[in-house]
Structures are given as structure tokens and as C-alpha cells.
C-alpha atoms as a PDB file:
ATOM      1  CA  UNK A   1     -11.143   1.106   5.068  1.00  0.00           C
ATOM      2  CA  UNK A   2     -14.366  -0.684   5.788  1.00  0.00           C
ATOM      3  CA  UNK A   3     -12.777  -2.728   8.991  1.00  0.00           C
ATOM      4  CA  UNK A   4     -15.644  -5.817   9.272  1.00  0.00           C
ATOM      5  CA  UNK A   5     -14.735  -7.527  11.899  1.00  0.00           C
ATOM      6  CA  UNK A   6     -13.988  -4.475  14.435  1.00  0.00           C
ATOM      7  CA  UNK A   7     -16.519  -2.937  13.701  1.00  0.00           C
ATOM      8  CA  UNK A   8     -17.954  -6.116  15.435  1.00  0.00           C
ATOM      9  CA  UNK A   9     -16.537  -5.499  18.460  1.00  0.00           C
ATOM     10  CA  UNK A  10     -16.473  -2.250  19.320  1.00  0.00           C
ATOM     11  CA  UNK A  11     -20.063  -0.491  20.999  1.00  0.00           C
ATOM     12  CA  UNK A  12     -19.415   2.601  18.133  1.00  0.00           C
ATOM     13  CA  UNK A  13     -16.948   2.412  15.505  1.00  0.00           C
ATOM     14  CA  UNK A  14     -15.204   5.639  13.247  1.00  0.00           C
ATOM     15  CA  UNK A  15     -12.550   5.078  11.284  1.00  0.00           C
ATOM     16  CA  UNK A  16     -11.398   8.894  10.016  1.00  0.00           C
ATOM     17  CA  UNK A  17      -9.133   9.082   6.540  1.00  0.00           C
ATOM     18  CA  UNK A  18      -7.026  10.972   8.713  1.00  0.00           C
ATOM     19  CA  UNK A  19      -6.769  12.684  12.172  1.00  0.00           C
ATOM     20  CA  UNK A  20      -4.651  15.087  14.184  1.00  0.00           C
ATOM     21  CA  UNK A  21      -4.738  12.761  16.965  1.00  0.00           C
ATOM     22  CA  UNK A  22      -7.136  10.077  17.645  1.00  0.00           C
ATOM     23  CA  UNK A  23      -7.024  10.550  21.074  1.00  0.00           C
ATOM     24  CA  UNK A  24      -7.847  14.572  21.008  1.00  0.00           C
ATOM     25  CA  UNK A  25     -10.963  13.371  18.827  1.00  0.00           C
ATOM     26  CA  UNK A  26     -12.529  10.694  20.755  1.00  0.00           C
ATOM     27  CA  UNK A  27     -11.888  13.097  24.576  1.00  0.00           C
ATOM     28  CA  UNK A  28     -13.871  15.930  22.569  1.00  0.00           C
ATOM     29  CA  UNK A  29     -16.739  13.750  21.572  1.00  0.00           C
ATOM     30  CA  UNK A  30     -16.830  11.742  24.620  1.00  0.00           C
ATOM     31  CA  UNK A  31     -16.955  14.816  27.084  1.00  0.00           C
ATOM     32  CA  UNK A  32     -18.977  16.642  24.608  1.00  0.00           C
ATOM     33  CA  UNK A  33     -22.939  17.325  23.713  1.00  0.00           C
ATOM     34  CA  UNK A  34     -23.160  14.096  22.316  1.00  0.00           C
ATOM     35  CA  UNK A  35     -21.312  12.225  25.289  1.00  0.00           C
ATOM     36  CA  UNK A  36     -23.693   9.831  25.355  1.00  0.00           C
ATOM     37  CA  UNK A  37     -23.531   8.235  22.147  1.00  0.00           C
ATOM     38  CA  UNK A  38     -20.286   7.463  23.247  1.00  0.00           C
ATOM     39  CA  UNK A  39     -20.531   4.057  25.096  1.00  0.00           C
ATOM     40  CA  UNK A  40     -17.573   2.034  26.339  1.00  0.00           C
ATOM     41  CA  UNK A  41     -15.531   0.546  23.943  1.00  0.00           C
ATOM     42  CA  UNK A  42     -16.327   3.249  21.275  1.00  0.00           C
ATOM     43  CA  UNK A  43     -12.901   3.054  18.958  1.00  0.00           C
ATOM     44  CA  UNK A  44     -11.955   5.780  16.684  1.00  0.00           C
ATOM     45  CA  UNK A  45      -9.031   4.886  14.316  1.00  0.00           C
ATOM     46  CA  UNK A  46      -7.057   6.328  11.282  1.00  0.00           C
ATOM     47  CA  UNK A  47      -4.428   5.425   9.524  1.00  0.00           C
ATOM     48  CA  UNK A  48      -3.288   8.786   8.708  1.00  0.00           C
ATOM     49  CA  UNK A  49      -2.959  10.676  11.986  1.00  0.00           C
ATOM     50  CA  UNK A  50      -0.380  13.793  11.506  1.00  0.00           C
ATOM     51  CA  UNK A  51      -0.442  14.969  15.035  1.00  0.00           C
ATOM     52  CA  UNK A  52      -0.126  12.082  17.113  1.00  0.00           C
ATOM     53  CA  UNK A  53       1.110  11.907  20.596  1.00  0.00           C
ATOM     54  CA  UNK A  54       3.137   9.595  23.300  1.00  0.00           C
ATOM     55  CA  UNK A  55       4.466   9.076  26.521  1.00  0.00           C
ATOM     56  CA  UNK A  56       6.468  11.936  28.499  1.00  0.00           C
ATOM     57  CA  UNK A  57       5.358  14.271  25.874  1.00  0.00           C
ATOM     58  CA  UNK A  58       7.077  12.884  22.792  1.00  0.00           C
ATOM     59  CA  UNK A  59       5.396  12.830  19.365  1.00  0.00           C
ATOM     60  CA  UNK A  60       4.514   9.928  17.127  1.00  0.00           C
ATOM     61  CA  UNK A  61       4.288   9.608  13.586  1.00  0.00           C
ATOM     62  CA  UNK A  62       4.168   7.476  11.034  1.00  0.00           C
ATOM     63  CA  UNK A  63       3.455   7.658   6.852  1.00  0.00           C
ATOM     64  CA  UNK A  64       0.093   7.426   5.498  1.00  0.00           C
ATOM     65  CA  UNK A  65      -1.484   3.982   5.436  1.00  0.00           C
ATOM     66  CA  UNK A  66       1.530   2.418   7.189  1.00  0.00           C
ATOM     67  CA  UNK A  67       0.166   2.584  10.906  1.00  0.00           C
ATOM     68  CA  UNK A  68      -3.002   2.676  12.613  1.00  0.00           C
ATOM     69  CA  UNK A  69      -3.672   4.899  15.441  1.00  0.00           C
ATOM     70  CA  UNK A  70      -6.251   3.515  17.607  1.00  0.00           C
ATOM     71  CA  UNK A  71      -8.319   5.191  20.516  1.00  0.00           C
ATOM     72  CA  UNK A  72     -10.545   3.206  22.532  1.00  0.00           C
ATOM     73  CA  UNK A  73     -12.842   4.946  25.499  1.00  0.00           C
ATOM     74  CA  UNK A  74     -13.382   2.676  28.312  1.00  0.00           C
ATOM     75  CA  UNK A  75     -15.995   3.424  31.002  1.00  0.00           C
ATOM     76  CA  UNK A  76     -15.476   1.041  33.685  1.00  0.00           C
ATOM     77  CA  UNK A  77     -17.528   0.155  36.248  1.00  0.00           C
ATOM     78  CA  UNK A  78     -17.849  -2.037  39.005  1.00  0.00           C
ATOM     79  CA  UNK A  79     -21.732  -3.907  39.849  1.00  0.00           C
ATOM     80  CA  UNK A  80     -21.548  -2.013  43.317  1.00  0.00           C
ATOM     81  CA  UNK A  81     -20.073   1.414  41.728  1.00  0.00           C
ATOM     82  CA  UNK A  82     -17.933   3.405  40.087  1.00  0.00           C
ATOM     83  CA  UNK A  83     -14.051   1.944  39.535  1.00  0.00           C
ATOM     84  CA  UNK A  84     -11.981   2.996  42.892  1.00  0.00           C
ATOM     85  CA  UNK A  85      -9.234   5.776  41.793  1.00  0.00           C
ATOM     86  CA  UNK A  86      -6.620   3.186  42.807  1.00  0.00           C
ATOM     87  CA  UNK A  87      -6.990   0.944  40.188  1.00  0.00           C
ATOM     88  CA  UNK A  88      -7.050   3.186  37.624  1.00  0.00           C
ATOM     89  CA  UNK A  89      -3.278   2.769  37.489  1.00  0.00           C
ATOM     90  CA  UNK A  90      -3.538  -0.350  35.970  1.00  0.00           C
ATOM     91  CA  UNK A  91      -5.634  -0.104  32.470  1.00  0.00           C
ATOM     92  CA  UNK A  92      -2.454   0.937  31.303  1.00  0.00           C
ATOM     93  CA  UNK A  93      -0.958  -2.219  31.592  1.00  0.00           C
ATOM     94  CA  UNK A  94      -3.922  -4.128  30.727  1.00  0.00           C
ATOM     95  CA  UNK A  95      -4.061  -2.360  27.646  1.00  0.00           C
ATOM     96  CA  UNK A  96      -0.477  -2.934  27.074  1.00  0.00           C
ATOM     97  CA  UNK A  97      -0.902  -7.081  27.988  1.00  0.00           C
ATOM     98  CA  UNK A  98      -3.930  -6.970  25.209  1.00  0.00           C
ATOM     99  CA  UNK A  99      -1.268  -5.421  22.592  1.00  0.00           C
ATOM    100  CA  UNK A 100       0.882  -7.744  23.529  1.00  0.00           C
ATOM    101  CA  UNK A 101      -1.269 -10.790  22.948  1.00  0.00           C
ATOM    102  CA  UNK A 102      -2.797  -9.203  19.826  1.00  0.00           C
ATOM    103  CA  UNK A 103       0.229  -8.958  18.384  1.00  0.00           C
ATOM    104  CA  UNK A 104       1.954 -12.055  19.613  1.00  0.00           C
ATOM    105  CA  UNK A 105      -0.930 -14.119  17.861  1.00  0.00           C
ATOM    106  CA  UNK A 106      -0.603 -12.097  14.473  1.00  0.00           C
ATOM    107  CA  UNK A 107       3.148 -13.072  14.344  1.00  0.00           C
ATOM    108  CA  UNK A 108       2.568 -16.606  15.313  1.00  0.00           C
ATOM    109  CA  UNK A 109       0.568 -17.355  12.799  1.00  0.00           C
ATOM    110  CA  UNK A 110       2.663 -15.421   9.978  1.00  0.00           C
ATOM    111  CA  UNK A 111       5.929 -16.744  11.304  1.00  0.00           C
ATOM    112  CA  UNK A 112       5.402 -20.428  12.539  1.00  0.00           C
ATOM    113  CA  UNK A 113       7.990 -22.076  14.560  1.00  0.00           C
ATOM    114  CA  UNK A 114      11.679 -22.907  13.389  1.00  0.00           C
ATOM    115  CA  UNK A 115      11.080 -26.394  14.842  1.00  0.00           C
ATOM    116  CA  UNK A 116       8.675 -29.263  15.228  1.00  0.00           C
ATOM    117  CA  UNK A 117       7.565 -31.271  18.089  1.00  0.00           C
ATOM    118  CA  UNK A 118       6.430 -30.659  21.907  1.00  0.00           C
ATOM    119  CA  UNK A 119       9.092 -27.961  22.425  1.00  0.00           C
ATOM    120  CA  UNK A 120       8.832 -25.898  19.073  1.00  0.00           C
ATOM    121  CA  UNK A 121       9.679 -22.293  19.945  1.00  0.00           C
ATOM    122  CA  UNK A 122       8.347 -19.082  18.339  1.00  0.00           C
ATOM    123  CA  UNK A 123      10.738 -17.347  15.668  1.00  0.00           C
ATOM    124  CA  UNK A 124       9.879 -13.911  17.587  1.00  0.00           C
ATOM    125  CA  UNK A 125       9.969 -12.920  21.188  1.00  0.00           C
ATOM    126  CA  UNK A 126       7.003 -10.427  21.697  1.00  0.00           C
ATOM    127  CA  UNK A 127       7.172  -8.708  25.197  1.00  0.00           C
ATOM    128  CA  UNK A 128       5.351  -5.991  27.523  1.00  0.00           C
ATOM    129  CA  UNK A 129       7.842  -3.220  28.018  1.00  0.00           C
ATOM    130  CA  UNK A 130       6.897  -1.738  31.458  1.00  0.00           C
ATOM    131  CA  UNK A 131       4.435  -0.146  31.314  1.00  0.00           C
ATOM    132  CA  UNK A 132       2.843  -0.524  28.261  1.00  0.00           C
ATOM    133  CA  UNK A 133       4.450  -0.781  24.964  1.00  0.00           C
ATOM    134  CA  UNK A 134       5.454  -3.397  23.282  1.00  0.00           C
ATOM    135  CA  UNK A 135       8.378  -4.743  21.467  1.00  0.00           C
ATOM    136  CA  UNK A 136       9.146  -7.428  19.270  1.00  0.00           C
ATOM    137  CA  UNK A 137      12.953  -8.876  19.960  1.00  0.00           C
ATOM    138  CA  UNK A 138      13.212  -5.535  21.256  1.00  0.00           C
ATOM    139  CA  UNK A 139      12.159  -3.706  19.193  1.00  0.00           C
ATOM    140  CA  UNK A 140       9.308  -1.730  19.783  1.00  0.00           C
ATOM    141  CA  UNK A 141       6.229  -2.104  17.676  1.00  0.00           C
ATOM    142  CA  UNK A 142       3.521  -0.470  19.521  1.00  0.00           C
ATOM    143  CA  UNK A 143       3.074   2.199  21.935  1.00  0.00           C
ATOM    144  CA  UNK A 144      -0.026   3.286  24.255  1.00  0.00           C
ATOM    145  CA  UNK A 145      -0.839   6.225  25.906  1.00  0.00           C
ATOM    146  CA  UNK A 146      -4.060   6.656  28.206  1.00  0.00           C
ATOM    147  CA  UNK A 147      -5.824   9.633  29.664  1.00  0.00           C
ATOM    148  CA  UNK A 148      -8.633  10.009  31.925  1.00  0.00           C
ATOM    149  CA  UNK A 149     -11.312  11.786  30.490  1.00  0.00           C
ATOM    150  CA  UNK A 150     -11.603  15.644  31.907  1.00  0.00           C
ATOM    151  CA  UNK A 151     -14.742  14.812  33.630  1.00  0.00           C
ATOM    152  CA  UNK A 152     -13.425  11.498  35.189  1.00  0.00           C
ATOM    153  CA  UNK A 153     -16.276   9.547  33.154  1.00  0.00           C
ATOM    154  CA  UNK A 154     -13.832   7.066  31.278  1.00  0.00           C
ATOM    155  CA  UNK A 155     -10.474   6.759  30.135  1.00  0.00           C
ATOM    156  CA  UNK A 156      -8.861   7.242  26.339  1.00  0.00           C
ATOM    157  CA  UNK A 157      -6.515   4.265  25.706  1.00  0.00           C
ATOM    158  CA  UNK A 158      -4.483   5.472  22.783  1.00  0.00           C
ATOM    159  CA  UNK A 159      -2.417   3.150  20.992  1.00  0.00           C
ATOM    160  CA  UNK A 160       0.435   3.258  17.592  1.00  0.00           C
ATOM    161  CA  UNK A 161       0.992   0.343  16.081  1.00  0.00           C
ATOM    162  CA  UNK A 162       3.347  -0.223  13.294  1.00  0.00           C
ATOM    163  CA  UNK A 163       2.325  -2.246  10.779  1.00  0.00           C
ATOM    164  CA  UNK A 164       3.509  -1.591   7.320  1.00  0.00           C
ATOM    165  CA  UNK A 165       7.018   0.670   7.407  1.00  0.00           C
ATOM    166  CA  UNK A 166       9.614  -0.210   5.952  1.00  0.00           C
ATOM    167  CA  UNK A 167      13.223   0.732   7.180  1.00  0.00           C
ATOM    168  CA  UNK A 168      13.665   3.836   5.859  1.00  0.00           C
ATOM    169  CA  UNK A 169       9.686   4.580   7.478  1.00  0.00           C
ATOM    170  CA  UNK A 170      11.160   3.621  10.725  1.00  0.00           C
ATOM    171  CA  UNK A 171      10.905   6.726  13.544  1.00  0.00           C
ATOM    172  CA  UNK A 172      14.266   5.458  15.637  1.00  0.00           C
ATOM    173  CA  UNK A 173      16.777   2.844  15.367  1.00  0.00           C
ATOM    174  CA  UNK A 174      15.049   0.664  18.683  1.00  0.00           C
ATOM    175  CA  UNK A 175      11.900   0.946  16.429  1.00  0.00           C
ATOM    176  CA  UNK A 176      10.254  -2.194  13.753  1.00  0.00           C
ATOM    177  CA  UNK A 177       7.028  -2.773  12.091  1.00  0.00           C
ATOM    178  CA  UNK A 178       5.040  -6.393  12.077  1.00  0.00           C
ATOM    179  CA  UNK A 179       6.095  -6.179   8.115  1.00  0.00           C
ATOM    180  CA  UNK A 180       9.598  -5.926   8.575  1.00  0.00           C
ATOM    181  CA  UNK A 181       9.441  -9.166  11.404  1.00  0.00           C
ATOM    182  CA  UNK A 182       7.283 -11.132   9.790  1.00  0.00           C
ATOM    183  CA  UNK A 183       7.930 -10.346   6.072  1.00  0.00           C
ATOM    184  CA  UNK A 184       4.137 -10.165   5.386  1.00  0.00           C
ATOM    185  CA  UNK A 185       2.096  -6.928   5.149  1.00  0.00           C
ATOM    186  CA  UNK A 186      -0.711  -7.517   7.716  1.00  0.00           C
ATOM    187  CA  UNK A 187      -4.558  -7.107   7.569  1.00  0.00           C
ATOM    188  CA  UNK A 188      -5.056  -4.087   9.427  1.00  0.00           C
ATOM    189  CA  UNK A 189      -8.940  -5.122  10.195  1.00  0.00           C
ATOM    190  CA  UNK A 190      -7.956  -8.199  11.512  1.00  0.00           C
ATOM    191  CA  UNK A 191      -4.739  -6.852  14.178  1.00  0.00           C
ATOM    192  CA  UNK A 192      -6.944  -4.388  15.230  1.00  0.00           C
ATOM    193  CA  UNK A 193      -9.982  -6.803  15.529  1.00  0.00           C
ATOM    194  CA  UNK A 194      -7.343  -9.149  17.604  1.00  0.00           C
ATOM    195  CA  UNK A 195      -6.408  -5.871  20.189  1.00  0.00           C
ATOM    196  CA  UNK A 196     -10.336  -5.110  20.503  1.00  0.00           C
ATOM    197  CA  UNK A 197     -10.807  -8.240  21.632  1.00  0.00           C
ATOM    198  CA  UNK A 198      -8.012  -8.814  23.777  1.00  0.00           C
ATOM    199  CA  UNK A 199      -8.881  -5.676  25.350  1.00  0.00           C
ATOM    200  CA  UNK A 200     -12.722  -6.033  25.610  1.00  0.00           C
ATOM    201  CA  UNK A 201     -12.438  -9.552  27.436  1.00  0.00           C
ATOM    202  CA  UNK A 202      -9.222  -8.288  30.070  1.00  0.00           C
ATOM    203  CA  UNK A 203     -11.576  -5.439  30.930  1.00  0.00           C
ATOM    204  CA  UNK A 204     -14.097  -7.452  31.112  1.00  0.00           C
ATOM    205  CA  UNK A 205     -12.236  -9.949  33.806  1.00  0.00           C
ATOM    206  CA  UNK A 206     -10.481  -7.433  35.849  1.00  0.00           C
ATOM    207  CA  UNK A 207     -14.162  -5.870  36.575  1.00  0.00           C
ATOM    208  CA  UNK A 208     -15.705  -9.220  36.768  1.00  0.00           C
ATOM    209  CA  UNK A 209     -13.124  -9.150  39.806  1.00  0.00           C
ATOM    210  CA  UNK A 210     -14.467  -5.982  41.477  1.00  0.00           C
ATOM    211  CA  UNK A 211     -10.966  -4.766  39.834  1.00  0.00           C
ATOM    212  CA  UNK A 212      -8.875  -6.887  41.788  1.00  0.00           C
ATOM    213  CA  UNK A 213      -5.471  -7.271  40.074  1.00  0.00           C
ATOM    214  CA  UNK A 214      -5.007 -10.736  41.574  1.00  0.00           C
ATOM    215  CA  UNK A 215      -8.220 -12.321  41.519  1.00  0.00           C
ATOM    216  CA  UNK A 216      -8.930 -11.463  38.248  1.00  0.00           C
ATOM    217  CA  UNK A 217      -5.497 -12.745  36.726  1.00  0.00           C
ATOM    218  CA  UNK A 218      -4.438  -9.563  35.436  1.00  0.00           C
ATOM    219  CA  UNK A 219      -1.344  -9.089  37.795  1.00  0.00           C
ATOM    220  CA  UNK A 220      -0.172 -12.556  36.925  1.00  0.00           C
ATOM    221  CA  UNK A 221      -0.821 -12.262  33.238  1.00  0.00           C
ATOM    222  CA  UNK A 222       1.367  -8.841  32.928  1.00  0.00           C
ATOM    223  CA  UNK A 223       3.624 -10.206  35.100  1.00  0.00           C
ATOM    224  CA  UNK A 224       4.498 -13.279  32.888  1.00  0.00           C
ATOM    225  CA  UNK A 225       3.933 -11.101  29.475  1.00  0.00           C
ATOM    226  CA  UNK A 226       6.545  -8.101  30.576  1.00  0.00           C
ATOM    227  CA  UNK A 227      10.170  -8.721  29.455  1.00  0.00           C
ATOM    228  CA  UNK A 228      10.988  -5.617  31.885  1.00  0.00           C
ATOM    229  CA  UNK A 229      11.017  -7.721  35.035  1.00  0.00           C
ATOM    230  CA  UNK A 230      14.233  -9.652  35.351  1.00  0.00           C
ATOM    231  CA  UNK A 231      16.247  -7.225  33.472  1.00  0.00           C
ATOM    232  CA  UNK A 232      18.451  -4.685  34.317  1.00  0.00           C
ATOM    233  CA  UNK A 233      17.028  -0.984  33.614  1.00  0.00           C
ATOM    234  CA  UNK A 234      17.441   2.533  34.407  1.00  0.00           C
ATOM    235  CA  UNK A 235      14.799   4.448  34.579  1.00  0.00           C
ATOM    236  CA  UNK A 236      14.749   8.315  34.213  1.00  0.00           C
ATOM    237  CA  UNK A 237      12.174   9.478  37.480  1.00  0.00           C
ATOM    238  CA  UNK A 238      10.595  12.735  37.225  1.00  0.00           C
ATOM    239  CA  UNK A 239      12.180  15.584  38.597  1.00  0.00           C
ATOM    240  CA  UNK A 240      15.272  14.246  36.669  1.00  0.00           C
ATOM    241  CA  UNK A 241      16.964  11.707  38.930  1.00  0.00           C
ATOM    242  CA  UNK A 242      18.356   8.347  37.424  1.00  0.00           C
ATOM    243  CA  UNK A 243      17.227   4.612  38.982  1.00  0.00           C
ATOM    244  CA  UNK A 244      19.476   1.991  37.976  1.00  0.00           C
ATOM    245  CA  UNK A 245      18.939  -1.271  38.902  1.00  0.00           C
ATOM    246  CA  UNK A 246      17.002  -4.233  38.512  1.00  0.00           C
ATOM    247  CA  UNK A 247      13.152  -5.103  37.667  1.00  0.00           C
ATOM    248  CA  UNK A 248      12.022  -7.485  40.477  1.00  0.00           C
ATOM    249  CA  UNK A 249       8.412  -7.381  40.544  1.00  0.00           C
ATOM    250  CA  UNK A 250       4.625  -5.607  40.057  1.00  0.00           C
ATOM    251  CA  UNK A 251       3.158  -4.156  43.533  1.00  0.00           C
ATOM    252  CA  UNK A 252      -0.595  -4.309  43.645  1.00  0.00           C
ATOM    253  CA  UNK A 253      -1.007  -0.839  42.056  1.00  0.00           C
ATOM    254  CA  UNK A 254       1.086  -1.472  39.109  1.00  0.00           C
ATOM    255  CA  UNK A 255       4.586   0.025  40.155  1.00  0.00           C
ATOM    256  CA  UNK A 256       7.436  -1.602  39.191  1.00  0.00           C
ATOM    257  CA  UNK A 257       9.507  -2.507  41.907  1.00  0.00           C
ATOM    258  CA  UNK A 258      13.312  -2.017  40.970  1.00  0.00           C
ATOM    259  CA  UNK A 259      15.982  -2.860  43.103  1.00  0.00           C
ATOM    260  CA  UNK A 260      18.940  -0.297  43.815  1.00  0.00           C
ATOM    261  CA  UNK A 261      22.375  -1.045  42.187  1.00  0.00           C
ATOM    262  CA  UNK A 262      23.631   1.019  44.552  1.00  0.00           C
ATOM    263  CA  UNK A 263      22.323  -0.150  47.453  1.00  0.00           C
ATOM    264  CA  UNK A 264      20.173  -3.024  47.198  1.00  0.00           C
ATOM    265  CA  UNK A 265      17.029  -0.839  48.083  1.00  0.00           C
ATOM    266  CA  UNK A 266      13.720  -1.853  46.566  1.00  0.00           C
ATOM    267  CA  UNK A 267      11.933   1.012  44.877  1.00  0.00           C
ATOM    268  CA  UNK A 268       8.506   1.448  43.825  1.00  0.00           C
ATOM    269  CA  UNK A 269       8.158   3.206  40.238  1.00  0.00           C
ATOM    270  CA  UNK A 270       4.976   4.779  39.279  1.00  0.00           C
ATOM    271  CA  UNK A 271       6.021   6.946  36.608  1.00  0.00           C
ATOM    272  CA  UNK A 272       9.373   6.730  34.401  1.00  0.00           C
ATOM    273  CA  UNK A 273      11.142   6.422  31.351  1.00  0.00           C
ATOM    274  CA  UNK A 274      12.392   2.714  31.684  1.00  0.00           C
ATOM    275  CA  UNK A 275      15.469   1.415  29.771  1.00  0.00           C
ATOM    276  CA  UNK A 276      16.774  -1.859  29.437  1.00  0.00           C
ATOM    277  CA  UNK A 277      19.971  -1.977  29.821  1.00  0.00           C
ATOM    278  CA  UNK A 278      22.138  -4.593  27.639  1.00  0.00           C
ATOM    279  CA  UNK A 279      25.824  -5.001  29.577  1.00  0.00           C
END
């Protein structure tokens, strides 16, 4: 794949016929010998990986020339320094509101509105699942996993997308593809073009910012984009112990802030397996 327009975008630009994981490639070369031919938003991206990782551990896989697999190394800074540790915690979500608006725009245009007028409405609700994949009525479509690189110079934002499978492709049954919802196959170079972009010009506000979540627009943004808040979810905590409740709000950090069934408490969550809960 020859990718045009991304390769527009990003500062360096691989695309591999097929990888273990795109993630354990683009750590290696950006920590390595050659670290600094690795500037920020230097993308490595297959369509073929066969060793592919998510959140919590899990593994993700998908047929040949069905997905992409997309790493991205970020190396933010601020005009006065390097990014303070506590905001870190949210280029996760960022990354997860550019998915989200990446993809939202490829199904718009493939699946216009069921009505006309002022108050059309889209055919397809595409939401932020807290914190950062994304689903499509749903379903999920798209998954992201970062990791700061070993030597704290940058972070690996990892992200599956789904583009091409078909049902019987599908991984689980809470699982789609942008074929299967929009009944088109889509132009890899130009969804991934859409999420470079999306992601290149959030980083580039929330820094603008001096990181501020607020100021910048990003807290607001993910807030409005994530179909977690509002609902009811239970989220599995590490160590094994079982949240259910509600999804209120964002704290300043990131953390969802669920409210106790039970007893009305409001808890921050940093790190979970979040379920939304259908009753």
C-alpha cells in the first residue's frame, strides 16, 4: 500500500506488509540507535499484524488486509518544558476522541442521513467508550492502547481499527467493522489520513494549552464525544473488585467519576475494564 495522503501527515512514515505488533516495532526503533530519526508523529502501520496486542493484556487480531494496525510516537512538549507526568493520563483519551472523529466523518459521508432538513440525524451513533475505544451503535470498531516509551522520551499510541471483516472475520459478538455499518469497503489511506489528522491537530491544541485539559478544549470535547458518561456501567478495578454504578463525569486527570449503586458514593476510576450495562 502506497498510503498518499498519510504519508503527508505524518513526520516519518513505514507501512510494513506485515508485523508482529506495530507497537513492539516503533518502541524498538524509537528507543534505539537510530532514536533520532524518529520524530513525533512517526506512524508505522500494517495491515497484517499477527501478534497484536490490547488493553488488560488481551490480544487482537484480525485477517490479512482487513484491518490496519496503526502506531503513532508522540513526543510532547510544552514551550517552557517537558509535558508534566500528570497529564500524561490523558493522550489516551485524546487519541481515543481523534478515532472517534476520524471515524465518525468516514461514516457520515458513506451513510448520509435518513432525513432531510435542519434536524437530519446520522444513520450511526459513533461514541468514545471510556477510555479510549470506540464503538459504532455499540459496537466496537476500534481499540487503542498507549505506552510510554522505556526511556520516558514519548509515548506509542497503538490503535486496531476494523475496516474490512466481514461477520464471520468478526473477533467477538460486541465487535463490527466500518464495512459491515456502512456497506462500503473503505479507503484505508484516507481513514487513516482522517485519524492522523485528528490526532496531529488535538495534540497540537492540548500543548498549545501548556496541556491544560480545559483550556485547550480537550476535556469538553471527550466529554461530549464519550457515550460512557450517562450510562450505567460496571467496571472490573484491579485487584479484582466490581464498581457498579453510574458514569457522571471526567475529573481533570482523566478518571471517570462513577457513582456507587450501592451507596451513592462518587468514585474516581483510573484504570478498569468498563461495561455498559443495558437493564
Amino acid at each position: 500500500m502506497e498510503f498518499p495522503s498519510s504519508r503527508g501527515i505524518g513526520a516519518r512514515f513505514e507501512y510494513l506488509a506485515e508485523a508482529g505488533s506495530t507497537n513492539d516495532v516503533l518502541v524498538t526503533r524509537a528507543t534505539g540507535p537510530d532514536a533520532s530519526g524518529w520524530p513525533d508523529l512517526s506512524v508505522i502501520v500494517t495491515d497484517n499484524q499477527t501478534s497484536g496486542r490490547g488493553r488488560l493484556g488481551r490480544s487482537w487480531s484480525a485477517p490479512s488486509g482487513k484491518a490496519l494496525a496503526i502506531s503513532v510516537l508522540l513526543r510532547p512538549r510544552l514551550a517552557d518544558g517537558a509535558l508534566p507526568a500528570n497529564r500524561f493520563g490523558w493522550i489516551p483519551l485524546l487519541a481515543g476522541a481523534a478515532m472517534t472523529r476520524a471515524v465518525r466523518s468516514v461514516v457520515a459521508a458513506a451513510t448520509p442521513p435518513t432525513t432531510a432538513g435542519e434536524d437530519e440525524a446520522p444513520r450511526h451513533e459513533v461514541t468514545l467508550k471510556w477510555p479510549n475505544d470506540v464503538l459504532i451503535d455499540g459496537y466496537k470498531v476500534s481499540g487503542i492502547l498507549t505506552e510510554l516509551l522505556p526511556d520516558l522520551s514519548g509515548v506509542c499510541v497503538g490503535a486496531g481499527l476494523n475496516l474490512a471483516l466481514d461477520e464471520h472475520d468478526l473477533p467477538t459478538l460486541t465487535s463490527t467493522s466500518l464495512l459491515l455499518v456502512t456497506g462500503v469497503a473503505p479507503d484505508p489511506d484516507a481513514v487513516l489520513a482522517a485519524y492522523l489528522t485528528e490526532l496531529r491537530d488535538l495534540t497540537g491544541v492540548f500543548l498549545a494549552a501548556g496541556a491544560d485539559p480545559v483550556a485547550s478544549g480537550l476535556h469538553a470535547e471527550v466529554s461530549a464525544l464519550c457515550g460512557t458518561l450517562g450510562a450505567p456501567v460496571r467496571v472490573e478495578l484491579p485487584g479484582g473488585h466490581d464498581l457498579v454504578g453510574t458514569a457522571v463525569a471526567l475529573d481533570a486527570d482523566g478518571r471517570l467519576i462513577v457513582e456507587d449503586q450501592a451507596t451513592g458514593e462518587p468514585t474516581a476510576v483510573a484504570a478498569g475494564d468498563v461495561t455498559h450495562l443495558r437493564y
